[in-house]
Protein backbone atom coordinates (compact mmCIF):
# COMPACT_ATOMS: atom_id res chain seq x y z
CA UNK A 1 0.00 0.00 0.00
CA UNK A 2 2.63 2.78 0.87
CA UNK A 3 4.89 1.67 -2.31
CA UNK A 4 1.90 2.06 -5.03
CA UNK A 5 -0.65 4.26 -3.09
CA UNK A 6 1.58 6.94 -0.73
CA UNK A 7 -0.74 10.00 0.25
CA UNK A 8 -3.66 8.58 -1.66
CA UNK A 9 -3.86 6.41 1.45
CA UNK A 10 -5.20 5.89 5.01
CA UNK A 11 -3.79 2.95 7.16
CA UNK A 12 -6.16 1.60 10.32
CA UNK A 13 -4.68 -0.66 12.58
CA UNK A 14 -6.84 -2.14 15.16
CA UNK A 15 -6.47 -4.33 18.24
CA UNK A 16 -3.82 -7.42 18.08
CA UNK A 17 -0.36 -8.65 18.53
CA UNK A 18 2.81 -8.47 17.46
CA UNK A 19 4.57 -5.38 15.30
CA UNK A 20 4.55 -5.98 11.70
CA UNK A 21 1.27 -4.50 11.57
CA UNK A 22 2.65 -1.38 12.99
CA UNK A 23 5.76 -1.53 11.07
CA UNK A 24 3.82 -1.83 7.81
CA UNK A 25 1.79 1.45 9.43
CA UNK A 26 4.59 3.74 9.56
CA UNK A 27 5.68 2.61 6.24
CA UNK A 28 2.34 4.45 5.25
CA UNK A 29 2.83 6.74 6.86
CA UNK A 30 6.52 7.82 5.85
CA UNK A 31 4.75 7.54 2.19
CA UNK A 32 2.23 10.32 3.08
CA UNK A 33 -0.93 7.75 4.00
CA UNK A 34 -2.92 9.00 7.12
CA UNK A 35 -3.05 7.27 9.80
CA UNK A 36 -4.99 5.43 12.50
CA UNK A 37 -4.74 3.05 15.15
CA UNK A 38 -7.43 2.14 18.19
CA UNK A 39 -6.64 3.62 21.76
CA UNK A 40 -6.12 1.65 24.54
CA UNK A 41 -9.67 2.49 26.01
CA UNK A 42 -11.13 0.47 23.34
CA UNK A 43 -8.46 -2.25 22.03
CA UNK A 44 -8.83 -6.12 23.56
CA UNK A 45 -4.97 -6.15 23.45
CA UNK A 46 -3.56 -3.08 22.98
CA UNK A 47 -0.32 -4.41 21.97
CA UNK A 48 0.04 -3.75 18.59
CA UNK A 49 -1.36 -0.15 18.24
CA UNK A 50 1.10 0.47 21.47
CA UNK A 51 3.86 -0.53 19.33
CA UNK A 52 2.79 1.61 16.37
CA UNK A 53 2.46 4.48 18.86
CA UNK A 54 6.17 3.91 19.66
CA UNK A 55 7.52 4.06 16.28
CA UNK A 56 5.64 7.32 15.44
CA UNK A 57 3.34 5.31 13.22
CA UNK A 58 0.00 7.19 14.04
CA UNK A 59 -1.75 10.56 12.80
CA UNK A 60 -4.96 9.70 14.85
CA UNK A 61 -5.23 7.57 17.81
CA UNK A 62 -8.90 7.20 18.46
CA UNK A 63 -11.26 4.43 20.33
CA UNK A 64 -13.59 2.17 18.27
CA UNK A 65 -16.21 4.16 18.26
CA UNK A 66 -14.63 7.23 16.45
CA UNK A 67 -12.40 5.29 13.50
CA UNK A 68 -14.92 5.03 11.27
CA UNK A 69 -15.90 8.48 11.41
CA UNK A 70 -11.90 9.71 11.04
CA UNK A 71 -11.27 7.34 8.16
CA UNK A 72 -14.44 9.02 5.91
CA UNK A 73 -13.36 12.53 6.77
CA UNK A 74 -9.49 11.61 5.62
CA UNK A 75 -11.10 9.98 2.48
């Protein structure tokens, strides 16, 4: 997605494990994508979106309830 869509973009990483979701998230993000991950209030494991927070991956970090809304006013 960042290689052949850059700022024409939006990444949303949700609740989960591990990093290469986050790590594929900043990648978006260094191509100009927007980006959003869920807030611990809201994630079942907040252990990926933590670790996209770390790297600097995220524009938006948001509970559930407000990703939707972000994603269609980015688009």
């Amino acid at each position: 997605m960042a290689k052949y869509a850059g700022s024409n973009a939006a990444g949303i990483l949700m609740t989960g494990l591990g990093h290469d979701g986050a790590e594929g998230l900043l990648e978006m993000r260094k191509a100009g994508a927007k980006t959003i991950a869920e807030d611990d209030s809201t994630c079942i494991v907040y252990g990926m979106p933590r670790v996209a927070v770390e790297l600097d991956a995220v524009d938006h970090l948001l509970p559930l309830e407000k990703i939707a809304g972000k994603a269609i006013s980015l688009l």
